[in-house]
N, C-alpha and C. Protein backbone atom coordinates (compact mmCIF):
# COMPACT_ATOMS: atom_id res chain seq x y z
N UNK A 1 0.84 -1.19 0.00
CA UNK A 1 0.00 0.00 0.00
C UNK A 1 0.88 1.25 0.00
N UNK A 2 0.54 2.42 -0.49
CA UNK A 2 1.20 3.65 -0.79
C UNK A 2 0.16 4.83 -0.06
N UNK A 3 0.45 5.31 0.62
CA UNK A 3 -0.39 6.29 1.02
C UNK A 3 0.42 7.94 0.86
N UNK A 4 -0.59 8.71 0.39
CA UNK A 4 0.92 9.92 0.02
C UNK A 4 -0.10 11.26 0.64
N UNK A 5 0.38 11.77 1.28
CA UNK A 5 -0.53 12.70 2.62
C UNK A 5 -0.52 14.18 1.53
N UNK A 6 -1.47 14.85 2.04
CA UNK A 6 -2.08 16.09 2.10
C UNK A 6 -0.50 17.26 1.82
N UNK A 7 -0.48 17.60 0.79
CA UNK A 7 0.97 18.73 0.49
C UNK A 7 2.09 17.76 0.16
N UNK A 8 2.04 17.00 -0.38
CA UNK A 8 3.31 15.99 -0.42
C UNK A 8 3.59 15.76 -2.03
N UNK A 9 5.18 16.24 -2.53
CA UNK A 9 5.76 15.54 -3.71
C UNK A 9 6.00 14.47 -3.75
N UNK A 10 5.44 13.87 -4.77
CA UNK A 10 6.14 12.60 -4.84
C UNK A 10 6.28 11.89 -6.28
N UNK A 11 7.29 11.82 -6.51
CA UNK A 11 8.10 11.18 -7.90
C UNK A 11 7.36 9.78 -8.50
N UNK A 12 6.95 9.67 -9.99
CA UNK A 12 6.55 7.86 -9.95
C UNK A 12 7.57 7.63 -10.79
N UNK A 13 8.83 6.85 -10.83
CA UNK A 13 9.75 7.01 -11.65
C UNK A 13 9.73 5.07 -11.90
N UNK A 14 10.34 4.53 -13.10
CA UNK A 14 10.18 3.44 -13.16
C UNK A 14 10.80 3.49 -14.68
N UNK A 15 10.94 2.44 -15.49
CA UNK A 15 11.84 2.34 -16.79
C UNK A 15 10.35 2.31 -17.67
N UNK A 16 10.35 2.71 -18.99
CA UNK A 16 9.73 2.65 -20.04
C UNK A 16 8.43 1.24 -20.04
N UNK A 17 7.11 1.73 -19.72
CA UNK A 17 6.50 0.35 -19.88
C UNK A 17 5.66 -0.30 -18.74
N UNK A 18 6.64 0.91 -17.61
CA UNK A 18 6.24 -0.32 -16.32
C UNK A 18 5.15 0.09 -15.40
N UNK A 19 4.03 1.12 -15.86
CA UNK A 19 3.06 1.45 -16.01
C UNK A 19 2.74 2.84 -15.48
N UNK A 20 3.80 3.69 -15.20
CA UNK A 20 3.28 5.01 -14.31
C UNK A 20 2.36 5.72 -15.35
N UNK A 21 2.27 5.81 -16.48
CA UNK A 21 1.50 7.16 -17.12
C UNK A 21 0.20 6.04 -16.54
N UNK A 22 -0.05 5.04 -16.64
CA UNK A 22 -1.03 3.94 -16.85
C UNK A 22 -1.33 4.40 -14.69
N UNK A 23 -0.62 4.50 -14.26
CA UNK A 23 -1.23 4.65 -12.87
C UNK A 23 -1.48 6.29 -12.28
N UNK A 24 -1.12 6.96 -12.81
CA UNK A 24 -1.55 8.43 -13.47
C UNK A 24 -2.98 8.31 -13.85
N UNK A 25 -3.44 7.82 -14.70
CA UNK A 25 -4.82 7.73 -15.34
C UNK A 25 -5.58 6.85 -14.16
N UNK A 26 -5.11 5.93 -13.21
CA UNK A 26 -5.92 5.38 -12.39
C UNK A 26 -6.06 6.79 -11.06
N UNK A 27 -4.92 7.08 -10.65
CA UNK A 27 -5.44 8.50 -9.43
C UNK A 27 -6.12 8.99 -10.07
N UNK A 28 -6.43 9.79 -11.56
CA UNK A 28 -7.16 10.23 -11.76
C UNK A 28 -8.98 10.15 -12.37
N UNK A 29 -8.69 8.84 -11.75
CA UNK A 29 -9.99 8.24 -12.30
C UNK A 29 -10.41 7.89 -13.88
N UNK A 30 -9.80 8.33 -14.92
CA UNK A 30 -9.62 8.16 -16.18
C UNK A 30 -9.80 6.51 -16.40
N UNK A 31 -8.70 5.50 -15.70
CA UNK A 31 -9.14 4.44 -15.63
C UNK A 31 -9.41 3.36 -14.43
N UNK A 32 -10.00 2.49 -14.28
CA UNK A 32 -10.19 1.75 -13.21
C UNK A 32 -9.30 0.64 -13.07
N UNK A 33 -8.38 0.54 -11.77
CA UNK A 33 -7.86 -0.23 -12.00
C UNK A 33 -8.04 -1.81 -12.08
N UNK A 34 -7.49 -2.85 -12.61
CA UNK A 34 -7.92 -4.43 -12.33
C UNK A 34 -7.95 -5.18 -10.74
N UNK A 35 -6.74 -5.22 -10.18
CA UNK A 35 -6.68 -5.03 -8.68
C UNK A 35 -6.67 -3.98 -8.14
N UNK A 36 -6.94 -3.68 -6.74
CA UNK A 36 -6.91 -3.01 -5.60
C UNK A 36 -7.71 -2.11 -5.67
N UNK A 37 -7.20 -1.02 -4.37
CA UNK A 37 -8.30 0.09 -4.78
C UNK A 37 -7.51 1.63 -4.32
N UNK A 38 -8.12 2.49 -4.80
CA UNK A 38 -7.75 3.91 -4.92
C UNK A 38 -8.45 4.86 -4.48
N UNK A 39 -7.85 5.61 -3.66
CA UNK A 39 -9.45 6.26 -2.86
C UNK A 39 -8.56 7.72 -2.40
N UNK A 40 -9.27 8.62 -2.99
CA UNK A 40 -8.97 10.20 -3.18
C UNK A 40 -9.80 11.02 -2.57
N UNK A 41 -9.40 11.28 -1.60
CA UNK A 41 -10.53 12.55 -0.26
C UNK A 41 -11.31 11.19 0.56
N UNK A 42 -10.43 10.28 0.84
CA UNK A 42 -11.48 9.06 1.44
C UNK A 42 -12.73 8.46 0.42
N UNK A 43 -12.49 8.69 -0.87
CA UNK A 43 -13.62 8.06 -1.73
C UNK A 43 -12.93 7.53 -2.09
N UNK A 44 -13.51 6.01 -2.81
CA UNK A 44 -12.94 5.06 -3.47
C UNK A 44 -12.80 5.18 -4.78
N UNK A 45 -12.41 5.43 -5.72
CA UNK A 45 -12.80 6.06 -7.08
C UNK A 45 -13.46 5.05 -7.97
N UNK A 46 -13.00 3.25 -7.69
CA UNK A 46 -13.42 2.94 -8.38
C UNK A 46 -15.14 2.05 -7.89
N UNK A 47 -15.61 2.92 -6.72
CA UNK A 47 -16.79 2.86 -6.27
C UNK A 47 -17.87 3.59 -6.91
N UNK A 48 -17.19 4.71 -7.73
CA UNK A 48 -18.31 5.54 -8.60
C UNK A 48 -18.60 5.44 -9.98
N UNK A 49 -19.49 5.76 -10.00
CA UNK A 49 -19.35 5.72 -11.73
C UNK A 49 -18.71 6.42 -12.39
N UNK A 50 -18.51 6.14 -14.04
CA UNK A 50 -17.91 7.34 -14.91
C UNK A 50 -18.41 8.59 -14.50
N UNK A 51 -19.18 8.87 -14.75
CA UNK A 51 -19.82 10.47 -14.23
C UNK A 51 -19.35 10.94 -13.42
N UNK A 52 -19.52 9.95 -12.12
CA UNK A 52 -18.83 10.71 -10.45
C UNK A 52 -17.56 10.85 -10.66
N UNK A 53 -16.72 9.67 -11.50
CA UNK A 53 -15.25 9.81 -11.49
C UNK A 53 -14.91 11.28 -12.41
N UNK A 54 -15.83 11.54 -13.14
CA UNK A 54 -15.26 12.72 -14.35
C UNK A 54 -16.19 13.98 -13.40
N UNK A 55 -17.10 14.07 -12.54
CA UNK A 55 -17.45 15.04 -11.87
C UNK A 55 -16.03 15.23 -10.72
N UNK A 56 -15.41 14.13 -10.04
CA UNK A 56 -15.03 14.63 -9.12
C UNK A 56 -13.94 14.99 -9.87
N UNK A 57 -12.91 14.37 -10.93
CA UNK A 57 -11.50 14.33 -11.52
C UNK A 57 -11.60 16.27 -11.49
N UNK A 58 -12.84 16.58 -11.99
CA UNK A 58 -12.96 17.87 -12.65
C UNK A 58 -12.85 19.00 -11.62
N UNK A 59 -13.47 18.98 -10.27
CA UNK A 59 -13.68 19.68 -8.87
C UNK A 59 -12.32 19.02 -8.06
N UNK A 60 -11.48 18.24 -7.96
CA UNK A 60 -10.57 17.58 -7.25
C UNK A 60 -9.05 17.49 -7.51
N UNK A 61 -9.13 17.70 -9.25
CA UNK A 61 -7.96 17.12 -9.78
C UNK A 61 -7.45 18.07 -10.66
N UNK A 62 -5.95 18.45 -10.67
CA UNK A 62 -5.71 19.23 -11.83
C UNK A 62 -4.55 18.06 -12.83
N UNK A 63 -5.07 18.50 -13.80
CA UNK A 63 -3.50 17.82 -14.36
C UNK A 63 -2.39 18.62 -15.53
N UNK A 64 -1.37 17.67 -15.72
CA UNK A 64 -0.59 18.79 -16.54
C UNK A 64 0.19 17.94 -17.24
N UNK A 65 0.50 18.07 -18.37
CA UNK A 65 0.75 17.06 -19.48
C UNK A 65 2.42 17.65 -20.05
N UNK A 66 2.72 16.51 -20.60
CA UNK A 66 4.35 17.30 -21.20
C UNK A 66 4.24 17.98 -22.05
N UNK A 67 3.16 18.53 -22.94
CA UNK A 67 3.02 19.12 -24.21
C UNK A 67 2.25 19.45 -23.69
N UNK A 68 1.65 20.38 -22.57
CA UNK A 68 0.65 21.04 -21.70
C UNK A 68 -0.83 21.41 -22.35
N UNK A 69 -1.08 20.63 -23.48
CA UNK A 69 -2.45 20.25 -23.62
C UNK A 69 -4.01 21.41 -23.59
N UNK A 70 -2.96 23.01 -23.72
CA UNK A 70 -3.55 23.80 -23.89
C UNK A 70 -4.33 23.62 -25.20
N UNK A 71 -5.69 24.41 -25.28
CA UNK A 71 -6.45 24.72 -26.16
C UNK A 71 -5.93 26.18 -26.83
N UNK A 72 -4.87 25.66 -28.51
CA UNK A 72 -4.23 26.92 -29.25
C UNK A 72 -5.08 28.11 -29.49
N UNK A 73 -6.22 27.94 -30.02
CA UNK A 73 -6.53 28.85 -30.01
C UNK A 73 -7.30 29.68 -29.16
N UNK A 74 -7.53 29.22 -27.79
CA UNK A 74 -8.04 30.63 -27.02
C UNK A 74 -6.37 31.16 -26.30
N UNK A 75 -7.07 32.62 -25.56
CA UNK A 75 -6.04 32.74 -24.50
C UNK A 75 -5.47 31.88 -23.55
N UNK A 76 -4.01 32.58 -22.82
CA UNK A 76 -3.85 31.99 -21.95
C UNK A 76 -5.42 32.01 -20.63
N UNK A 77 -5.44 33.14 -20.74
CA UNK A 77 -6.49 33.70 -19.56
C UNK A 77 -7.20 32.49 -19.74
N UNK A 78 -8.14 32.54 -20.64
CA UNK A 78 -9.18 31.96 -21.22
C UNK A 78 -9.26 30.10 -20.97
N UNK A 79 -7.35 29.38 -20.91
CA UNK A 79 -7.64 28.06 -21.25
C UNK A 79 -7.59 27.95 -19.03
N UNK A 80 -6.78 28.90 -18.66
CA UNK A 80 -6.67 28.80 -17.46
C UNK A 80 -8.27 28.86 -16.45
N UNK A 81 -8.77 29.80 -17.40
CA UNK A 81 -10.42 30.27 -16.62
C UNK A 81 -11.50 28.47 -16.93
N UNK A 82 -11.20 28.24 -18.39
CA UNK A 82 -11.90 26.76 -18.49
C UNK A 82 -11.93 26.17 -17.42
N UNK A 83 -11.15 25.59 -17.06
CA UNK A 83 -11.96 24.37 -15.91
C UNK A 83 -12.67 25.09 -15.11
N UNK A 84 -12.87 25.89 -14.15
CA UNK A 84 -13.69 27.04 -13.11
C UNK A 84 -15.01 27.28 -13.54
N UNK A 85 -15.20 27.60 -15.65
CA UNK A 85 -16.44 27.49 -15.73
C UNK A 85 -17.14 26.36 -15.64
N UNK A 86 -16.26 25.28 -16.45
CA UNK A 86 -17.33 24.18 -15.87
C UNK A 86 -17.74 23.65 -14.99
N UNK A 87 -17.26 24.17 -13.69
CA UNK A 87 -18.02 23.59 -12.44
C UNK A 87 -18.86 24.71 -11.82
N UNK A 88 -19.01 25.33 -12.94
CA UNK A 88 -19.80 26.74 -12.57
C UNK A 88 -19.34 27.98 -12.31
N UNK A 89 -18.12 28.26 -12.12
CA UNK A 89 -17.97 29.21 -11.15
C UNK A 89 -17.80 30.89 -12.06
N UNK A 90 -18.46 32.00 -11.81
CA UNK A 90 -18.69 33.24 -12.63
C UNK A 90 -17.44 33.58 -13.41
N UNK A 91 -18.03 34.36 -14.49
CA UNK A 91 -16.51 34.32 -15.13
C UNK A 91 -15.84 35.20 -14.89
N UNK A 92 -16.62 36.22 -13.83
CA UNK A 92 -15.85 37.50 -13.30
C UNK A 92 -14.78 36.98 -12.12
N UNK A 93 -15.26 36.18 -11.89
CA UNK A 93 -14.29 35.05 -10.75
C UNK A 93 -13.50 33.99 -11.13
N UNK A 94 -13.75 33.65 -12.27
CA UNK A 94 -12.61 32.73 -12.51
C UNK A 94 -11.37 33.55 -13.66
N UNK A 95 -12.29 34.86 -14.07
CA UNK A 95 -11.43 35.61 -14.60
C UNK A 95 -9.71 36.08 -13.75
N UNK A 96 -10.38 36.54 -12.74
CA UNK A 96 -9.64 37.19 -11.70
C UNK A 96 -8.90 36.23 -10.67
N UNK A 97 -8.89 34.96 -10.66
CA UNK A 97 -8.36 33.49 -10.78
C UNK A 97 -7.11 33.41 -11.47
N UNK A 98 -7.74 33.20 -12.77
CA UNK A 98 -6.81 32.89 -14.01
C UNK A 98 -5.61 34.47 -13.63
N UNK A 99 -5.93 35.48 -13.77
CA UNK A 99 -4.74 36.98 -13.53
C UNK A 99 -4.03 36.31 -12.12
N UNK A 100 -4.69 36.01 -11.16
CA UNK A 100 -3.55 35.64 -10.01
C UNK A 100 -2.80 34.77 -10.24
N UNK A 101 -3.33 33.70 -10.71
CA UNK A 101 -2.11 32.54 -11.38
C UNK A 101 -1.11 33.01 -12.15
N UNK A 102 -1.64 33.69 -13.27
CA UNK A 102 -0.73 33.97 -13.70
C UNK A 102 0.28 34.70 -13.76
N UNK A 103 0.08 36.18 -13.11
CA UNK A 103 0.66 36.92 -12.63
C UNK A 103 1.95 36.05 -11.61
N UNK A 104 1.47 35.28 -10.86
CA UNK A 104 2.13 34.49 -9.58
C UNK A 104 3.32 34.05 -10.28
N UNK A 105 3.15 33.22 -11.87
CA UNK A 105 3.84 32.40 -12.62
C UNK A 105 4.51 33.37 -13.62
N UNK A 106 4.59 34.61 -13.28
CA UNK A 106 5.60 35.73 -14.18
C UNK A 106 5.02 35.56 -15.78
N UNK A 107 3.73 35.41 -15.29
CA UNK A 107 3.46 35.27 -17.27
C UNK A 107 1.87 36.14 -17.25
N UNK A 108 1.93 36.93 -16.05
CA UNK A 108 0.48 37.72 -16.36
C UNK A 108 0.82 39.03 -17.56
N UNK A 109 1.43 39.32 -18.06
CA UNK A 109 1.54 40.31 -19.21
C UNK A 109 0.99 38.89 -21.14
N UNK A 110 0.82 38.02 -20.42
CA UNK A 110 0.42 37.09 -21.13
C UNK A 110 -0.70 36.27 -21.31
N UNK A 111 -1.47 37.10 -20.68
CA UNK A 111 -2.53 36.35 -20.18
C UNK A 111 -3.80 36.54 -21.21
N UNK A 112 -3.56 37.94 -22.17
CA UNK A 112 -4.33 37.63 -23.51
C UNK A 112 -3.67 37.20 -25.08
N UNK A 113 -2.47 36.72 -24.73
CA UNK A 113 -2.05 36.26 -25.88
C UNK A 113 -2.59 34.71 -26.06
N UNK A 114 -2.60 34.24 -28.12
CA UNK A 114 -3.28 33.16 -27.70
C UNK A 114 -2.08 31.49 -27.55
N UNK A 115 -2.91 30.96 -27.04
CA UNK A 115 -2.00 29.81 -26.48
C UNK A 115 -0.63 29.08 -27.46
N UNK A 116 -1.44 28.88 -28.87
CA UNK A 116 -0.42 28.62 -29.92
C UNK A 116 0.62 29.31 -30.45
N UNK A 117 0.16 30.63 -29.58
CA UNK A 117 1.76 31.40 -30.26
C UNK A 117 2.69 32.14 -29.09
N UNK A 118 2.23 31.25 -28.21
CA UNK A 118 3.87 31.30 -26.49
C UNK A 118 4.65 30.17 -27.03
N UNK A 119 5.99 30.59 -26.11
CA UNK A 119 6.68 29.43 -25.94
C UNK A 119 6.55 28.40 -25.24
N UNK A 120 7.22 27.29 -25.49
CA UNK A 120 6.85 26.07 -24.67
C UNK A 120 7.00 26.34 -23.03
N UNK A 121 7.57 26.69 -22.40
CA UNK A 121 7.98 27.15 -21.40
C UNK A 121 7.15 27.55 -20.95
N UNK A 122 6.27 29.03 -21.43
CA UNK A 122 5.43 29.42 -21.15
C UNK A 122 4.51 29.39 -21.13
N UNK A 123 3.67 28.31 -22.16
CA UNK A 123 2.47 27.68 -22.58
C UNK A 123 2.44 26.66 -21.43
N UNK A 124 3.80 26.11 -20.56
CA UNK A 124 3.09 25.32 -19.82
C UNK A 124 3.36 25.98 -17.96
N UNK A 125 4.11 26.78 -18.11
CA UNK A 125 3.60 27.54 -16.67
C UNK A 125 2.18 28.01 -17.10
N UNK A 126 1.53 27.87 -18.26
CA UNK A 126 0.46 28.50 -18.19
C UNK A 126 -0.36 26.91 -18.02
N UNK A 127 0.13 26.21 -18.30
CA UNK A 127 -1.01 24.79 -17.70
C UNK A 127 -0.96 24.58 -16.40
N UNK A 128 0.35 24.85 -16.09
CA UNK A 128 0.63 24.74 -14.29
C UNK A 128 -0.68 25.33 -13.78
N UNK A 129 -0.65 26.31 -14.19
CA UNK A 129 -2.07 27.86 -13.59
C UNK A 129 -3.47 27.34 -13.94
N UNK A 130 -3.73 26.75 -14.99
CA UNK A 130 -5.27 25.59 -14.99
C UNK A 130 -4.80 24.90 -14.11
N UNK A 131 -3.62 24.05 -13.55
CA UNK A 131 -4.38 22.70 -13.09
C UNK A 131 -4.52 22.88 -11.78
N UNK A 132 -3.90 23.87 -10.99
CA UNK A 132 -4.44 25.12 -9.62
C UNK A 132 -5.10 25.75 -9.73
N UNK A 133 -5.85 25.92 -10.82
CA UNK A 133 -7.13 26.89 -10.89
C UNK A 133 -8.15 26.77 -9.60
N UNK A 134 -8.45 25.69 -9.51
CA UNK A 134 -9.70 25.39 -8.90
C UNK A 134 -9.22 24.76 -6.92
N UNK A 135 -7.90 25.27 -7.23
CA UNK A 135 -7.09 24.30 -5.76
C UNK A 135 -7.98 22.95 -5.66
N UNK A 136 -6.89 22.52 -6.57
CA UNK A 136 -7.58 21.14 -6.63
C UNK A 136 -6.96 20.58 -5.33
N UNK A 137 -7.05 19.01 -4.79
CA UNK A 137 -6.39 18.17 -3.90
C UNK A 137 -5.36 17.86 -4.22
N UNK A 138 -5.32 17.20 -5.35
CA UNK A 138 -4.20 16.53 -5.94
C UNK A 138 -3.63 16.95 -7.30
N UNK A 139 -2.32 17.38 -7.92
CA UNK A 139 -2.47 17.85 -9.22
C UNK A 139 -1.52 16.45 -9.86
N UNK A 140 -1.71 15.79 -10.93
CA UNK A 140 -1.07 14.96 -11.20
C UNK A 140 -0.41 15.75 -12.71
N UNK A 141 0.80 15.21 -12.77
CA UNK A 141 1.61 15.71 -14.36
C UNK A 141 2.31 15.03 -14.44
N UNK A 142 2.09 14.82 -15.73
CA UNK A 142 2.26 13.09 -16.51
C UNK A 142 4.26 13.75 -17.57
N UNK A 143 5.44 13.76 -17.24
CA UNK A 143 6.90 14.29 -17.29
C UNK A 143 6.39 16.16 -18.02
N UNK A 144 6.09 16.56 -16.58
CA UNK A 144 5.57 18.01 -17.09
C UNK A 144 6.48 18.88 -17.08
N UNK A 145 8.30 18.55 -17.43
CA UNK A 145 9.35 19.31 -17.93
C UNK A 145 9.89 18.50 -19.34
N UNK A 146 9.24 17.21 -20.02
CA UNK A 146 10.24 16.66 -20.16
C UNK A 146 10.19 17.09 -21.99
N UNK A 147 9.50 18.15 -22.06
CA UNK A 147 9.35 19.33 -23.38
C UNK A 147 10.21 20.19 -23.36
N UNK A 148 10.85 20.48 -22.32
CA UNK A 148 11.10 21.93 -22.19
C UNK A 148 13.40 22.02 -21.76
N UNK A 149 13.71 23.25 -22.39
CA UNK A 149 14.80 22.89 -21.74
C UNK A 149 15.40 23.24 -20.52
N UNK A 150 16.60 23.14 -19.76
CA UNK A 150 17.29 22.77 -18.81
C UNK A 150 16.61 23.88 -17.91
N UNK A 151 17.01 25.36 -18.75
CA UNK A 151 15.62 26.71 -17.83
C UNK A 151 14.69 26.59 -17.79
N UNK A 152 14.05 26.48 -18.35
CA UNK A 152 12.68 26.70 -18.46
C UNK A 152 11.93 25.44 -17.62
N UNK A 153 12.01 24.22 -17.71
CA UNK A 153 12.28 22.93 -16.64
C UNK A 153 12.07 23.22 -15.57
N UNK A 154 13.12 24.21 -14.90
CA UNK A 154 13.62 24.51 -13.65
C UNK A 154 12.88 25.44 -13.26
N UNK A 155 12.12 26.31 -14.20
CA UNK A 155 11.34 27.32 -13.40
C UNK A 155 9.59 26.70 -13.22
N UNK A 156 9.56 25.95 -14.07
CA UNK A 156 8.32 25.47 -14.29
C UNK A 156 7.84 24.28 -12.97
N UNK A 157 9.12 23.78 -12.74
CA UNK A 157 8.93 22.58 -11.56
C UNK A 157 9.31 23.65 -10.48
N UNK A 158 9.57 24.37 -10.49
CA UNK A 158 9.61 25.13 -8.80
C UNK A 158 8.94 25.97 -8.28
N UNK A 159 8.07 26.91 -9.68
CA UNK A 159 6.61 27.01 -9.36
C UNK A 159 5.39 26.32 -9.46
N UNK A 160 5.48 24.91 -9.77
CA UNK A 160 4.28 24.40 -9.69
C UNK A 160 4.83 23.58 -8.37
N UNK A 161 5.89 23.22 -7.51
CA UNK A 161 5.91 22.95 -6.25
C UNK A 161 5.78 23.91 -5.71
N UNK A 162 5.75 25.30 -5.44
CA UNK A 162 6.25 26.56 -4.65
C UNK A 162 4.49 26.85 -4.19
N UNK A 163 3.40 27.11 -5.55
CA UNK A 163 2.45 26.68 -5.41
C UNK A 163 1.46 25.97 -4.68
N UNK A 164 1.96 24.87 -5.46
CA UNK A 164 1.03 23.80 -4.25
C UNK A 164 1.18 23.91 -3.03
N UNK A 165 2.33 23.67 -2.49
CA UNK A 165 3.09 23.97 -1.66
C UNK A 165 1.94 25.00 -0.79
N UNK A 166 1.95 25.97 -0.98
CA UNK A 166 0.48 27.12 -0.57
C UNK A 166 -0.33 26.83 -0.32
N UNK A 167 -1.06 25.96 -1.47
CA UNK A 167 -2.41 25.46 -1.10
C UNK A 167 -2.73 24.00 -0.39
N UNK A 168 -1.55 23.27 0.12
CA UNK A 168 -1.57 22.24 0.25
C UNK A 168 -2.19 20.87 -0.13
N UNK A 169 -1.53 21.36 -1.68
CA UNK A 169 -2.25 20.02 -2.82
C UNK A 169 -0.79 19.27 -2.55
N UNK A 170 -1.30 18.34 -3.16
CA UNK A 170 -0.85 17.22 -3.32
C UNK A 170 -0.22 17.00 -4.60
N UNK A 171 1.17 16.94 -5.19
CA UNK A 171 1.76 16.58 -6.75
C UNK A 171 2.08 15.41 -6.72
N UNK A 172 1.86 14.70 -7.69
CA UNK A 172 2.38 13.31 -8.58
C UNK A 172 2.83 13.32 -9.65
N UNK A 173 4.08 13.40 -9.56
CA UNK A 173 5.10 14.10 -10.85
C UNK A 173 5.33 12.26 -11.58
N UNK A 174 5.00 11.72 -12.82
CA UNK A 174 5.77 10.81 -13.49
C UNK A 174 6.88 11.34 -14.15
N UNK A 175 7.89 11.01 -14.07
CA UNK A 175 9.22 11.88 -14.14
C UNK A 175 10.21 10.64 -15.17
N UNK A 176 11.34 10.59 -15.62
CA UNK A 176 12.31 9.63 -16.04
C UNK A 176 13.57 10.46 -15.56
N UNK A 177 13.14 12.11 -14.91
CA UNK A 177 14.42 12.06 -14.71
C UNK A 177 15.38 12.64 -13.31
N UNK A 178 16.06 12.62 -12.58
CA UNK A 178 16.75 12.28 -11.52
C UNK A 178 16.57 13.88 -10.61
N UNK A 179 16.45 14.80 -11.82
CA UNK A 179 16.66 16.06 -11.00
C UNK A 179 15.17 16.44 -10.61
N UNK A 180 14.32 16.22 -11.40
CA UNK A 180 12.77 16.09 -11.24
C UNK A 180 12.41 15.65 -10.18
N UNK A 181 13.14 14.24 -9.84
CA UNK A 181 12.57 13.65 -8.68
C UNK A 181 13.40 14.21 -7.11
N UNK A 182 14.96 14.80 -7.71
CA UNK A 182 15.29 15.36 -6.30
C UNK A 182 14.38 16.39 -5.70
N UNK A 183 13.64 16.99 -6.27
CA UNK A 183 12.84 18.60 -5.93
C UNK A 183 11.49 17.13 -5.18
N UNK A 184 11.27 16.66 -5.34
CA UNK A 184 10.00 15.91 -4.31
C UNK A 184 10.57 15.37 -3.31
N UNK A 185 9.69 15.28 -2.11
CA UNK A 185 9.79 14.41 -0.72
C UNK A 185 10.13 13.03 -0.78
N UNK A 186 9.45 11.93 -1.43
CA UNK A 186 9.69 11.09 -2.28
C UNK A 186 9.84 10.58 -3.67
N UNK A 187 10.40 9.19 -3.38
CA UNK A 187 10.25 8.68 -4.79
C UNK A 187 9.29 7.56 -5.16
N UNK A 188 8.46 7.25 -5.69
CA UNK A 188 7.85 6.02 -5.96
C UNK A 188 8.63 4.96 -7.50
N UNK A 189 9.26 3.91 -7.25
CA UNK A 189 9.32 3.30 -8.09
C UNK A 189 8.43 2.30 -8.59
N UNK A 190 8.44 2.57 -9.83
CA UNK A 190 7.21 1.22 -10.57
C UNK A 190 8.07 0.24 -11.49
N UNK A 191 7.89 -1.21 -11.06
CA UNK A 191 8.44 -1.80 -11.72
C UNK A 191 7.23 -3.20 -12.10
N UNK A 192 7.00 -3.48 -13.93
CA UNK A 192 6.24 -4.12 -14.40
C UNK A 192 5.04 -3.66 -13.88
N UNK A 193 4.31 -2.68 -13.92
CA UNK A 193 3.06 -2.62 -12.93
C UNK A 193 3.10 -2.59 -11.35
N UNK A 194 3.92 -2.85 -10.72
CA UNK A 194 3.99 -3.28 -9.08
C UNK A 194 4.51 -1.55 -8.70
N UNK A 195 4.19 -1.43 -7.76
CA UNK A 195 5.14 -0.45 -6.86
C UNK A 195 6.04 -1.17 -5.83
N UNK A 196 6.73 -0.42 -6.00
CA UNK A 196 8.27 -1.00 -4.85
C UNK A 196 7.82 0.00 -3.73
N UNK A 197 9.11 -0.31 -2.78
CA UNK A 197 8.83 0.29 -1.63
C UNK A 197 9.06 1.84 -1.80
N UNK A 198 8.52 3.17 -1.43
CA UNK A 198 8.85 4.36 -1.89
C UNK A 198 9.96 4.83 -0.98
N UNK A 199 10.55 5.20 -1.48
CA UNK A 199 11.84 6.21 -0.89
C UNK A 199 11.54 7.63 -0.36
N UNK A 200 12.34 8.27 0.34
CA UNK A 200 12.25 9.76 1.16
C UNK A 200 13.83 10.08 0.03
N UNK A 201 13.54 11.15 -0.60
CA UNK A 201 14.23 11.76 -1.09
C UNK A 201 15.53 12.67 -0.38
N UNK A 202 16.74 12.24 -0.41
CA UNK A 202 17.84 13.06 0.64
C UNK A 202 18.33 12.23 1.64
């Protein structure tokens, strides 16, 4: 069993295959797993249905992708304000949301340019800022430097820990690589599907 507490980094690192993007999609309810069970705010995830799992993924969960999975053609503002409307929330308020994030992430002079024409770097401190939009619990990001180079990497993983960190979410970085995983508390290794025992980083 793996239990990973309230504000806590933690690395899923493992060789090509051996299922972390695949256990990524199970925290996030995306898929159900075959054994065991998974249970996020004390719910079991795979106790609900699709619906509940894609109602709560949406109110609970942020995520952040290596090619940060922005929508090119709206704004930054705009892809950051998305998730907030769909769980309702005004757009005068998720407007003014989306400006604190971004501002926070040194990219509020950017916040009406449109998504397809930033840099990578910056297109994904601007996903960092959706997937805290909503202070989610948990933000999962599936190698959310492993686009970007050696700077830009480094600023992107130390404000989306610096962040959370604040709100006391929870990150699940799938990582392949060593410096990624020094910046978390732990490490989780996955090997063939299994988790090994997790490590304390340091």
């Amino acid at each position: 069993d793996v239990t990973v507490r309230a504000g806590e980094a933690v690395a899923l690192m493992g060789p090509s295959g051996s299922g972390k993007s695949t256990l990524l999609h199970c925290l996030s309810g995306v898929l159900v797993p075959d054994s065991g069970q998974i249970e996020l705010l004390g719910r079991p995830l795979g106790e609900m249905s699709e619906a509940e799992r894609s109602d709560f993924r949406l109110r609970h969960v942020g995520m952040v992708f290596q090619f940060g999975g922005l929508v090119p053609e709206l704004t930054l503002s705009e892809n950051v304000m998305l998730p907030l409307q769909l769980v309702g929330t005004k757009t005068s308020v998720a407007r003014a949301r989306a400006d604190e994030l971004l501002d926070a992430l040194g990219i509020g002079e950017l916040g009406g340019h449109v998504a397809g024409m930033v840099s990578g770097g910056q297109a994904q401190r601007a996903a960092v800022a959706r997937a805290l939009g909503h202070r989610p619990a948990v933000v999962l990001a599936d190698e959310p430097t492993g686009a970007l180079d050696t700077v830009a990497a480094e600023v992107v993983l130390d404000q989306l820990l610096a962040l959370a960190g604040e709100m006391d979410t929870t990150v699940v970085i799938v990582t392949h690589d060593n410096h990624v995983a020094a910046h978390c508390d732990r490490v989780v290794t996955i090997t063939d599907g299994r988790v090994l025992t997790p490590e304390t980083v340091g």
